[in-house]
Structure formats: structure tokens, C-alpha cells
Protein backbone atom coordinates (compact mmCIF):
# COMPACT_ATOMS: atom_id res chain seq x y z
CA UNK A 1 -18.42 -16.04 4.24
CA UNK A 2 -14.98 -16.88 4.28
CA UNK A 3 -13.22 -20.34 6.29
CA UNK A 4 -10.15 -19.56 7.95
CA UNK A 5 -7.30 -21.29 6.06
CA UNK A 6 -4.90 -23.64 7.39
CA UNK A 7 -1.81 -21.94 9.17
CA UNK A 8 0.94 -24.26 8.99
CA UNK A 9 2.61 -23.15 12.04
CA UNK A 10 4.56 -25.88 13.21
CA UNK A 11 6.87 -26.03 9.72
CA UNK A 12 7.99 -22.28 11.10
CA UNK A 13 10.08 -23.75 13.83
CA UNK A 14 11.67 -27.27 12.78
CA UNK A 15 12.99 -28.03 15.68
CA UNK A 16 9.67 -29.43 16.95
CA UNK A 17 9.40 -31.70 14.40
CA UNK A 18 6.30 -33.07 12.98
CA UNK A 19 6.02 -36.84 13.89
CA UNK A 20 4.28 -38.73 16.36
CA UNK A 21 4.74 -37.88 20.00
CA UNK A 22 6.24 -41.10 22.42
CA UNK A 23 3.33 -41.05 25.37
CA UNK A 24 5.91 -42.84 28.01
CA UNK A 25 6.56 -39.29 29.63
CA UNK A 26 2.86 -39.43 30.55
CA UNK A 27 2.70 -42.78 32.59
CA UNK A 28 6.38 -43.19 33.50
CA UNK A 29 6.55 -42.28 37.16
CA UNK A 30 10.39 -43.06 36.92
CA UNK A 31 10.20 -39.76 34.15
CA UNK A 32 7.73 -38.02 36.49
CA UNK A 33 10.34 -38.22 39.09
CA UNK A 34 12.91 -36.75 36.64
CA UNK A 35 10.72 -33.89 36.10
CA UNK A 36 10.47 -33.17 39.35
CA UNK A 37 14.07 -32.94 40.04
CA UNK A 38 14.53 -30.91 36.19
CA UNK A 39 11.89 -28.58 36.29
CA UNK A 40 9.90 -28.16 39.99
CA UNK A 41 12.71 -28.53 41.99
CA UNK A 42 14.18 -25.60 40.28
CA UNK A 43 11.61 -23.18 38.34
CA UNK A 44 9.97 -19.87 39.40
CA UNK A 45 6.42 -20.97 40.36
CA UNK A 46 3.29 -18.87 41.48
CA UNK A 47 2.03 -18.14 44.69
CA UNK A 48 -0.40 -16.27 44.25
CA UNK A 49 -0.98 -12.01 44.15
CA UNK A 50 0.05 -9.14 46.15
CA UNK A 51 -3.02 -8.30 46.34
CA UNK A 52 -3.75 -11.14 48.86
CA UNK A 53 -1.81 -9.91 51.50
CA UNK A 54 -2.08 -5.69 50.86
CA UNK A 55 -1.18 -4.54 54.91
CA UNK A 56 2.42 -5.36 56.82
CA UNK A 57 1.42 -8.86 59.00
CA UNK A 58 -0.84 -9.97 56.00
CA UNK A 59 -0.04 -13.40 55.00
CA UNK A 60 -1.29 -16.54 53.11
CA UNK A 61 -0.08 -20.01 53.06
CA UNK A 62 0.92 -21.37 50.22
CA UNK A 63 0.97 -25.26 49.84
CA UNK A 64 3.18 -27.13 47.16
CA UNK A 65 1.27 -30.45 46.79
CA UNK A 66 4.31 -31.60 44.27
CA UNK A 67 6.78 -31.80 47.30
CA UNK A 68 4.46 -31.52 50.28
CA UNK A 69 5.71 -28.35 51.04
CA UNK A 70 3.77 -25.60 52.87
CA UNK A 71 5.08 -21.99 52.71
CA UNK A 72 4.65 -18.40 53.86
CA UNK A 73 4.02 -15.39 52.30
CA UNK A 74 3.53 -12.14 54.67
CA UNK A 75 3.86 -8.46 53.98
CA UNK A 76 6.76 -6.99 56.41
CA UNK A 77 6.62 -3.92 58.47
CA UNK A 78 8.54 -2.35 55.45
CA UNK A 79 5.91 -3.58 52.67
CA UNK A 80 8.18 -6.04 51.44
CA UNK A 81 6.88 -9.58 50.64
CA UNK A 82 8.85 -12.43 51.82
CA UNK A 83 8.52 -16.19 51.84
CA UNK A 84 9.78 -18.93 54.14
CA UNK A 85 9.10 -22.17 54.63
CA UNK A 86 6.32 -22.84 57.24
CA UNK A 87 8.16 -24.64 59.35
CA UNK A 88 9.57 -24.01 63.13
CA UNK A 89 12.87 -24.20 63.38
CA UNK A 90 12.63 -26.29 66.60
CA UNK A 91 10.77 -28.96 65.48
CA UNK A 92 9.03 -28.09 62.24
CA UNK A 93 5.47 -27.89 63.81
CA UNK A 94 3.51 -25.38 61.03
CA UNK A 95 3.69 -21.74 62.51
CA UNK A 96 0.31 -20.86 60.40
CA UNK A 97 -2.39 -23.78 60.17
CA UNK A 98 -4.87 -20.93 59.21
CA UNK A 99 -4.50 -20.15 54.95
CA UNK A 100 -4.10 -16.52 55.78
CA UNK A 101 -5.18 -13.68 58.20
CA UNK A 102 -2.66 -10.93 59.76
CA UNK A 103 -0.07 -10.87 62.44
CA UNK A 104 2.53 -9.19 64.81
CA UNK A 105 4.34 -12.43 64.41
CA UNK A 106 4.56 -15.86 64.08
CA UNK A 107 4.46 -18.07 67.09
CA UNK A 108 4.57 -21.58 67.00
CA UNK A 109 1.34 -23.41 69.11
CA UNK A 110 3.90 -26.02 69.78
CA UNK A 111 6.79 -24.95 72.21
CA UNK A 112 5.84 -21.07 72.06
CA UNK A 113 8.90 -20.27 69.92
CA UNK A 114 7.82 -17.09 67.80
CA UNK A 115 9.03 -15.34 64.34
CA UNK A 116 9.26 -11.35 63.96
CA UNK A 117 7.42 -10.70 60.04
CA UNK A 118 11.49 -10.53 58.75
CA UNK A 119 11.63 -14.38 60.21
CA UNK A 120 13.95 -13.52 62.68
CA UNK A 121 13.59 -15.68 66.07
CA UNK A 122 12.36 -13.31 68.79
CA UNK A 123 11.41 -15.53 71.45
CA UNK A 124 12.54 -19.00 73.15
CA UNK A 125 10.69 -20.10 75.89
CA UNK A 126 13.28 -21.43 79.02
CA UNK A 127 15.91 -20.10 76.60
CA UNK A 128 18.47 -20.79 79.64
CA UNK A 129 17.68 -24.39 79.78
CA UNK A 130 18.95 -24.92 75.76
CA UNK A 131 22.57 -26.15 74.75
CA UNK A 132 24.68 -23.33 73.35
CA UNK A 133 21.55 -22.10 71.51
CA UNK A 134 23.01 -19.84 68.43
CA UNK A 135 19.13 -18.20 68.00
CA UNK A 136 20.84 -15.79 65.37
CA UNK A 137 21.10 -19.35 62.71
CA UNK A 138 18.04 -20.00 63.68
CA UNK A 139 15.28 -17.70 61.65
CA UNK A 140 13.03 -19.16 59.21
CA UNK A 141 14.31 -20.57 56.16
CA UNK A 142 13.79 -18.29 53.37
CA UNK A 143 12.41 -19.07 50.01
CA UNK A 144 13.26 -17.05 47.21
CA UNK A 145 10.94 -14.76 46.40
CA UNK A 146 10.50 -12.17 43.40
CA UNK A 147 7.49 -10.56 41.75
CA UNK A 148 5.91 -9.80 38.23
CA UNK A 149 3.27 -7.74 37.12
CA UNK A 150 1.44 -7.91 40.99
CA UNK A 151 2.13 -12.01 40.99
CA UNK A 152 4.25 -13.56 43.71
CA UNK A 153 6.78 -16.30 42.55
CA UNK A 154 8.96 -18.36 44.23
CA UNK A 155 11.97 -20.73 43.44
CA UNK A 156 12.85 -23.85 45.62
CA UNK A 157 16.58 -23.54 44.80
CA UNK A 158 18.20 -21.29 47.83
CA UNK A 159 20.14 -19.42 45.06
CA UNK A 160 18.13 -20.19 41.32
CA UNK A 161 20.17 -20.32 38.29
CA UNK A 162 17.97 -17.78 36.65
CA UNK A 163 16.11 -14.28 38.21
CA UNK A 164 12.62 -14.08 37.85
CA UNK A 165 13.31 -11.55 35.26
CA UNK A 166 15.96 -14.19 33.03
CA UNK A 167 13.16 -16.64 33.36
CA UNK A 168 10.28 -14.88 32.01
CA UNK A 169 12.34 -13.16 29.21
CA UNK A 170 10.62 -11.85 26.23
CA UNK A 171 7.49 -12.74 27.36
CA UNK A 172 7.14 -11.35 30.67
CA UNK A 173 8.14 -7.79 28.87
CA UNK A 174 5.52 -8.64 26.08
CA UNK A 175 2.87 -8.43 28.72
CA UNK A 176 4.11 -5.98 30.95
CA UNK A 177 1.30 -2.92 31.58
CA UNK A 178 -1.38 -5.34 31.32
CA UNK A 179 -4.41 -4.19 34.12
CA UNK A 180 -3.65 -7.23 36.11
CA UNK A 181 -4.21 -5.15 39.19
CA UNK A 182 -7.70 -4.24 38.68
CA UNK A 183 -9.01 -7.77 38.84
CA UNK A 184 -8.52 -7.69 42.54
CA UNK A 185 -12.03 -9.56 43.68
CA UNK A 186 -11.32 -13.64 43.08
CA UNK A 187 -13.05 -16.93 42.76
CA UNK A 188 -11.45 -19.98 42.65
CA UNK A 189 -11.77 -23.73 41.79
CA UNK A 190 -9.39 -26.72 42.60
CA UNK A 191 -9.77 -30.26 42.72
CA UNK A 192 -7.18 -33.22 42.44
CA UNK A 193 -7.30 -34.91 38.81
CA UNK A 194 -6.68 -38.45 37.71
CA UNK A 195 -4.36 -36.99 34.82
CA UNK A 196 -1.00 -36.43 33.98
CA UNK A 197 0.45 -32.65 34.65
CA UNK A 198 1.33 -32.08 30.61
CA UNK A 199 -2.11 -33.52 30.13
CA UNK A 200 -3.86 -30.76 31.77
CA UNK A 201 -1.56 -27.78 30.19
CA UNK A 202 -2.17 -29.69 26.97
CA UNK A 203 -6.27 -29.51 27.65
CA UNK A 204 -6.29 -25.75 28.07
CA UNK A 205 -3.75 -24.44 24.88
CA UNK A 206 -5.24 -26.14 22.05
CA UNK A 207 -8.68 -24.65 20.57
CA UNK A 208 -8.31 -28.01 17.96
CA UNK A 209 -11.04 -29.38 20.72
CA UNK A 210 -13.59 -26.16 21.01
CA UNK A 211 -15.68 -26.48 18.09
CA UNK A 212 -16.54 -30.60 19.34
CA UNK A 213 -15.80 -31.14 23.00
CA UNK A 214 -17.25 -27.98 23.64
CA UNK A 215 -20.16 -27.32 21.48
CA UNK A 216 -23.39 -27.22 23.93
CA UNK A 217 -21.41 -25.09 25.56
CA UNK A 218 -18.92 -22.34 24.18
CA UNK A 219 -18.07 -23.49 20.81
CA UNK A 220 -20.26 -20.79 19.45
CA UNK A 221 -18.48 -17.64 21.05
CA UNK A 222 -15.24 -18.97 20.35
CA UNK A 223 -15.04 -20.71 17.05
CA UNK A 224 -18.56 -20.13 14.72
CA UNK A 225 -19.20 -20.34 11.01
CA UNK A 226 -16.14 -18.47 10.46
CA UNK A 227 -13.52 -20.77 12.32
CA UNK A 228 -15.54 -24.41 12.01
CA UNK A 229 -12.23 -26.72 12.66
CA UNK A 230 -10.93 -24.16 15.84
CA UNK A 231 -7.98 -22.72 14.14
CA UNK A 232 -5.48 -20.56 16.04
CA UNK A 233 -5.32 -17.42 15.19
CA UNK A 234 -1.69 -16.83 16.27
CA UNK A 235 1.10 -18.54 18.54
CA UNK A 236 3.95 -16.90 19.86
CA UNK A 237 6.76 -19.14 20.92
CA UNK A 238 9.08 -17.01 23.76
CA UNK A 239 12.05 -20.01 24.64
CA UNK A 240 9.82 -22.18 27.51
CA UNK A 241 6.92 -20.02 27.61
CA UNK A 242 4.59 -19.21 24.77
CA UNK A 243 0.59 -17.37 23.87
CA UNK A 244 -1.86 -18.53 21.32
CA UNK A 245 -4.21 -16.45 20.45
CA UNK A 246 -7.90 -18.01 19.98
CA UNK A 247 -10.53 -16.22 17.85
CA UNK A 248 -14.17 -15.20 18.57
CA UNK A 249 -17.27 -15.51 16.72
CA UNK A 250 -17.85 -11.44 16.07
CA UNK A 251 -21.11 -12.54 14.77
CA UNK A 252 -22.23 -14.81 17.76
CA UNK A 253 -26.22 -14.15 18.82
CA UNK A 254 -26.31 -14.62 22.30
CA UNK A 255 -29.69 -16.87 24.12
CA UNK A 256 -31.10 -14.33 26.05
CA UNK A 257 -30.23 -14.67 29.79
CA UNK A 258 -26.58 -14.69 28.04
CA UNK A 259 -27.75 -11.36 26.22
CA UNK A 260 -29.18 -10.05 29.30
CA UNK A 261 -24.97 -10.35 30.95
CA UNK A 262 -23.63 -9.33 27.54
CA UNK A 263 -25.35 -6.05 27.74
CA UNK A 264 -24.68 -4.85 31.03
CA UNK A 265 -20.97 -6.48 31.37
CA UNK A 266 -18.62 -3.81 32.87
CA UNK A 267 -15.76 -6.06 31.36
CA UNK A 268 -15.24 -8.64 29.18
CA UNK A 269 -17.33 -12.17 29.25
CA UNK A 270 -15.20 -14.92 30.40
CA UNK A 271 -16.01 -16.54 27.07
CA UNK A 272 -17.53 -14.16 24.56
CA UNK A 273 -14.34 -11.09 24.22
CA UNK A 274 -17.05 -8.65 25.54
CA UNK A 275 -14.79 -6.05 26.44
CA UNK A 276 -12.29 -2.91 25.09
CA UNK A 277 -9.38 -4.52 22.68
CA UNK A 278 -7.88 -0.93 23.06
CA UNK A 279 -4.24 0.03 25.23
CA UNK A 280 -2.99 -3.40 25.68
CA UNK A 281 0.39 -4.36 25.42
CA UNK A 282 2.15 -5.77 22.78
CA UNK A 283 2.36 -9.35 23.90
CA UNK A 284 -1.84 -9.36 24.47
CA UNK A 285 -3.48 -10.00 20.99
CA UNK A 286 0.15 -9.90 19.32
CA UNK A 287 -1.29 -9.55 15.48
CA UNK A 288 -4.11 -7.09 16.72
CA UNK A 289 -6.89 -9.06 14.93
CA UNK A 290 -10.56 -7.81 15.13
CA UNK A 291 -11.76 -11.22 15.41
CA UNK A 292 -9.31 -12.14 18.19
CA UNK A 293 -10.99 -13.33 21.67
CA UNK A 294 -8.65 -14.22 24.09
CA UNK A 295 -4.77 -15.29 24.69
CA UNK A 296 -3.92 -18.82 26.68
CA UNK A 297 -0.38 -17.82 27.86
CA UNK A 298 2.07 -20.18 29.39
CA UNK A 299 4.44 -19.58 31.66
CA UNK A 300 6.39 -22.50 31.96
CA UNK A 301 5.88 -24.84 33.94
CA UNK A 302 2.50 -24.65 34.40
CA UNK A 303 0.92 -21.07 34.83
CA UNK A 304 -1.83 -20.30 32.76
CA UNK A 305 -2.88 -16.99 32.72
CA UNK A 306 -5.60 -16.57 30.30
CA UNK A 307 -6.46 -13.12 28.81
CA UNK A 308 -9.15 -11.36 27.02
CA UNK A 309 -10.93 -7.90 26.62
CA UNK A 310 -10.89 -6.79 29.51
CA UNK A 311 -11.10 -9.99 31.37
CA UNK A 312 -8.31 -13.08 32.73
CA UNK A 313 -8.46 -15.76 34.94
CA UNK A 314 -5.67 -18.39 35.45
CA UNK A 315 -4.87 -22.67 35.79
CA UNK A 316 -2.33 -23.93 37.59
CA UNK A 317 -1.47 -27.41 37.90
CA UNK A 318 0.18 -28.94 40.99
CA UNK A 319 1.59 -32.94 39.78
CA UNK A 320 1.64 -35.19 42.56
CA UNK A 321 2.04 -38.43 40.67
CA UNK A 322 2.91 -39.63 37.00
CA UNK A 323 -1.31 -39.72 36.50
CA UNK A 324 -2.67 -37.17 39.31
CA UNK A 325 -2.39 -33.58 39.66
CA UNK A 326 -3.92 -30.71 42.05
CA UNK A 327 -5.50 -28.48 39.59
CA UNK A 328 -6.54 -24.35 40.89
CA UNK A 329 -8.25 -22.65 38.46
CA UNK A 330 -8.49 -18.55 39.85
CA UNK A 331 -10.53 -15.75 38.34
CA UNK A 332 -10.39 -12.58 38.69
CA UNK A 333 -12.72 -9.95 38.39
CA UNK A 334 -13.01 -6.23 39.17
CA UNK A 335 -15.57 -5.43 42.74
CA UNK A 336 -19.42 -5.58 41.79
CA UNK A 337 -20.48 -2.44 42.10
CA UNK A 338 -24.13 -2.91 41.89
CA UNK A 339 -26.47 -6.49 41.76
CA UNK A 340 -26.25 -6.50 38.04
CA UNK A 341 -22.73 -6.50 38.50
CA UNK A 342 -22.62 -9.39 40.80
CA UNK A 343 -25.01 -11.16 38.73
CA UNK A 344 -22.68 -10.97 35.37
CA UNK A 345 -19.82 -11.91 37.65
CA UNK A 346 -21.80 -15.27 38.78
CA UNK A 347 -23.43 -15.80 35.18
CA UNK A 348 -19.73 -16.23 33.53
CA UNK A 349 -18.39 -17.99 36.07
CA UNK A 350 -20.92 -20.67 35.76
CA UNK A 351 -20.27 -20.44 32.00
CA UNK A 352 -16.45 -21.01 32.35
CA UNK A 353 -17.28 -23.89 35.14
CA UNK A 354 -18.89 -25.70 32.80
CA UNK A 355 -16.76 -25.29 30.20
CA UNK A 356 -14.06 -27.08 32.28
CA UNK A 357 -15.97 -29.82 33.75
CA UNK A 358 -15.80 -30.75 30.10
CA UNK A 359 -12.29 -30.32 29.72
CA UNK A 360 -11.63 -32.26 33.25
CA UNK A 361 -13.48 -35.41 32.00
CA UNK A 362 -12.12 -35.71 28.84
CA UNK A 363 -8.10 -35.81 30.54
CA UNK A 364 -9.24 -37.97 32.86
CA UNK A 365 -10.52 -40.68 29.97
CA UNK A 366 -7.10 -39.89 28.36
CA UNK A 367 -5.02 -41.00 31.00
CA UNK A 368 -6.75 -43.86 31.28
CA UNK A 369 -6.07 -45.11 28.16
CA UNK A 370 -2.43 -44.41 28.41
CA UNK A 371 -2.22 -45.90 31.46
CA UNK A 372 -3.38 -49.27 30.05
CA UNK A 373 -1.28 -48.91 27.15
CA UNK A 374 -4.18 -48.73 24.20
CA UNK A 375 -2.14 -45.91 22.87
CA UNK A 376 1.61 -44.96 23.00
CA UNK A 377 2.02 -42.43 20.59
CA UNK A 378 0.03 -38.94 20.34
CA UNK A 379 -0.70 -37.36 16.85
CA UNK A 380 -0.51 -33.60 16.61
CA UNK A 381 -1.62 -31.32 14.11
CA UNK A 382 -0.74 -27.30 13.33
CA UNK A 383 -3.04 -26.21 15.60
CA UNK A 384 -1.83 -28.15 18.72
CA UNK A 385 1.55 -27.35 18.38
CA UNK A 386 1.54 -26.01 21.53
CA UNK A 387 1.25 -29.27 23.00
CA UNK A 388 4.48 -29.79 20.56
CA UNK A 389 6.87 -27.24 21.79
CA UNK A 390 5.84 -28.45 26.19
CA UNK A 391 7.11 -31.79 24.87
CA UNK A 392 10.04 -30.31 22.68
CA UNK A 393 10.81 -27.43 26.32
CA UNK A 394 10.37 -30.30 29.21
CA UNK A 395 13.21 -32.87 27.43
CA UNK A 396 15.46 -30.20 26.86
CA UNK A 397 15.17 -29.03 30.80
CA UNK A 398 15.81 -32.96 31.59
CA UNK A 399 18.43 -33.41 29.08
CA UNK A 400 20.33 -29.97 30.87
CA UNK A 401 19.95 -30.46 33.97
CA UNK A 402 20.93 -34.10 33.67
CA UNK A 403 23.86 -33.13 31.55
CA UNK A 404 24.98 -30.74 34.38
CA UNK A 405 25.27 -33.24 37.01
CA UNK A 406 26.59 -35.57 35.19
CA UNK A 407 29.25 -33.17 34.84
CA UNK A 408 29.55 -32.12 38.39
């Protein structure tokens, strides 16, 4: 049996450097606020999916703990998607307190002013007893809105520097064709962390962690005999975003309730690569390995979808202070079909729940010790060096946009 070798990854792109890591950016809320301004303020950000909202009056609300923000996403008569900020125009009272459902339009439960689904004003109540009321620069306030591969993004920025399509780049035509669409039944978690944002996109794209953090749990599937110290199998670096590929154990013996979901899995085990390797795009499994198990992609800033055979599911962290951030975590899984079905479904899930609780602990313990100063440098090796390049991507989006208004 042969050991995966060392990979020496990080030497391929120099200018990450290989030193220690300053820890400030993780417990300086005057840098947290920079970030805000650099990267939120101004990035494409997810939603959520098409799929959510598949009839014209379908919406869902969409809340941005970062700026405490609520928008709205609703299909239009003309199955376009648009977004607009939930907000009356008369007073800002919410038009939709309800997270989704389907209407003719939206009226605020305030004054009675309503929205057509384009966000046009339709209706003032005592219109005649207003001041030169222009209701034509009065609609909604639009968000910009764009989609990928079934995913709805938005951008704060009235007119973004970059289209959806400039952002994602190389990447988002790397994974372009992937079924995306057919995981169209979803469970989610979410729950407010005591841990910086980079923390919790560092927790989730290093495997470094799997074979010790994790091993009552999924070390097993993932790592094994033949990967001992969780070495990557690949990373692919695409400007701000980036996928590392993660091996699995092709030998792994399964206990046998495990075995029992194994065998009748439609699609792939949330942590085991259960399902068909073949007709996936380029950017899924870039080197093609038989012993690959699943991608953690990034889309920066923090979008995590995660994908294996025949499976994803995706994190996405929502900071709301230097050391606390609203973390979703959303899976998605074709309809059961049948109780055995539904019972694989539920048996992963647990699997990956636990998996995380793990993971959610150990950033929380973290923080803490940065917070209190015990450490102020961070000590990568190759196979974190996607905890490297966020570092390396989120000072040169400060350093830019600083730059620029400087400038201006």
C-alpha cells in the first residue's frame, strides 16, 4: 500500500508566500469594517435557487444579516426574477414579513400602498391628499440581480463594477453543465457562530483536519490508510475563487446501517463519493482521479458549494461582527421516491450534521484564543493553502478598493 506523497502546492504560486499568517484581520473589528466596505458592500452574493420561486408571484425573502438588509426575490408575470429591497417606499415598513409564498402583488400592511411583481407602485391610498406625489420615482428599489447555473445572485452596488459573468470567470465556466438542477428537494441548517467569517471558510477547505478532528466520524470515507495526514488531492486557484479536490477511501468498509444506505443510495453519500464520476464538467474532479471524493469550491466571498458523485450541498457565511457570523449550511437532494429513499436522504444528513458540529466547535475555541491574544500568527502548511490564497484575495480587494478612493 502506497502513502500519498507530499504535494508542495503552495511553492507553485509565490505570490502567497510561505510564512506565518498576521491573525489581526481575525479580531480587528476596525479591519472587519474594512471588509465590509471592500468586499460585501460590493460582491455578487447568493440568494438562493430558482428553483425556490418556479411560478410568476413566487417569492422568498432574502435577509443579509451583514448589513441588516432584507430583500425580495419574486418570479414576474414574464418569468423573470427580480430583486428589490423589501422596503415600502413610504415609510420602509417590510412589504413581505412571511419568508416566501406567492402573490398578485405586494401591498404594504402599513398604509395599504401596494407593488405590481415589476415593483412598480400601483396603488396609493387618499392619493389626492399627497404633495405633488411623482408615484412614477417611486417603485421599489431594485437590487441587481443575475443568475448562474439555476443560483440567484445579487450585488449591493446599484451598478457593480463587474457582471456576474466577469466575477465568476474561469471558474464559473469550469463548472458550467453540472446537474445542479436536479437537486431540487432541500434541507437546511443555520445558526449564528462565535467565529470570525475567514474562520469558517477556512474550517470547510482544508482536509489537513479530517483524518484527527474528524475521526469517530468521517475520517474513514474521506482520508483511510491510503491518505493518513489528509492530503489534497488537487487545488485549482481561478483569481478570488478556487476548488480543492479531497480524496476518498476506495477501500472504506462501511458499519452496517451505513452499508444498508450505501447500497440502496440513488446518488452519491454526502460523505462516502457513492455515486457516478461519469459526464461532469471539467472544473468537477479537474485531474479525473479514481480515488477523488468530492470538490470544496469557493466562490468568493463566501459560497461554498461542495460537490461529489452525484451529490452537493453548500455553506454560506453571513459576518455580523469581527468574531460572529450567521452560518446556512443547504443540501440538496433529488425527491425520495420511495421510503428507502427518504431514509438514505435522512441517514446522510445526520452523517454530514455531525460532521459539522465538529467543525463548529473547534472555530469557536479558535476565536477564542485569538480574541485573548494567546496567538497572533497562524502557521500554514501545503495542504491549507487554501486558507493562504483567502488571506493573499481579501488584502488585495482592501488594498483596491482603498486605492480607488483614495484616488477619487
Amino acid at each position: 500500500m502506497t502513502t500519498r506523497a507530499p504535494t508542495n502546492f503552495t511553492t507553485q504560486f509565490p505570490e502567497l508566500g510561505t510564512g506565518p499568517i498576521d491573525v489581526g484581520p481575525y479580531r480587528d473589528p476596525d479591519y472587519f469594517e474594512r471588509e465590509k466596505a471592500a468586499v460585501f458592500a460590493r460582491t455578487w452574493l447568493v440568494a438562493g435557487r430558482d428553483s425556490q420561486i418556479p411560478n410568476p408571484g413566487d417569492y422568498f425573502v432574502r435577509d443579509v444579516p451583514t448589513f441588516d438588509l432584507s430583500l425580495i426575490f419574486v418570479r414576474g408575470k414574464d418569468g423573470q426574477i427580480r430583486g428589490f429591497f423589501n422596503a415600502c417606499r413610504h415609510r420602509g415598513n417590510h412589504l413581505c414579513v412571511e419568508n416566501s409564498g406567492n402573490l398578485r402583488a405586494f401591498t404594504c400592511k402599513f398604509h395599504g400602498w401596494s407593488y405590481n411583481l415589476h415593483g412598480e407602485l400601483a396603488g396609493v391610498p387618499d392619493e389626492e391628499s399627497f404633495f405633488d406625489l411623482n408615484k412614477s420615482q417611486l417603485n421599489l428599489i431594485p437590487v441587481s440581480t443575475d443568475m448562474w447555473q439555476g443560483f440567484i445572485f445579487f450585488n449591493l452596488e446599484s451598478e457593480p463594477d463587474q457582471s456576474l459573468e466577469q466575477h465568476l470567470g474561469e471558474f464559473g465556466e469550469a463548472l458550467a453543465g453540472y446537474p445542479f438542477h436536479e437537486g431540487s428537494a432541500r434541507y437546511q441548517f443555520r445558526g449564528e457562530i462565535k467565529a470570525n467569517w475567514k474562520s469558517m471558510v477556512d474550517s470547510f477547505t482544508e482536509i489537513y483536519h479530517v483524518p484527527f478532528l474528524h475521526k469517530c466520524s468521517i475520517s474513514d470515507t474521506l482520508a483511510g490508510p491510503e491518505n493518513p495526514l489528509g492530503r489534497l488531492l488537487d487545488i485549482r486557484l481561478y483569481g478570488p475563487h478556487k476548488t480543492s479536490s479531497i480524496t476518498s477511501n476506495k477501500n472504506y468498509k462501511p458499519w452496517p446501517v451505513q452499508g444498508i444506505a450505501y447500497e440502496f443510495a440513488q446518488s452519491g453519500a454526502v460523505t462516502g463519493g457513492q455515486g457516478t464520476k461519469e459526464g461532469l464538467p471539467p472544473g468537477v474532479n479537474p485531474t479525473k482521479k479514481d480515488d477523488w471524493g468530492l470538490d470544496v469550491n469557493v466562490i468568493f466571498p463566501t459560497f461554498l458549494p461542495v460537490i461529489g458523485p452525484g451529490m452537493y450541498f453548500t455553506h454560506q457565511m453571513w459576518p455580523v461582527a469581527v468574531d460572529r457570523t450567521v452560518w446556512e449550511m443547504t443540501g440538496f437532494v433529488a425527491p425520495a421516491r420511495t421510503a428507502a429513499d427518504r431514509f438514505i436522504q435522512e441517514y446522510f444528513l445526520v452523517e454530514l450534521r455531525d460532521a459539522v458540529l465538529e467543525d463548529m466547535n473547534t472555530v469557536e475555541r479558535v476565536q477564542s484564543s485569538i480574541n485573548a491574544g494567546v496567538i497572533n500568527e497562524f502557521h500554514y502548511q501545503d495542504n491549507e493553502i487554501a486558507l493562504r490564497h483567502q488571506n493573499h484575495v481579501v488584502n488585495k480587494c482592501l488594498n483596491t478598493f482603498e486605492s480607488r478612493v483614495a484616488a477619487e
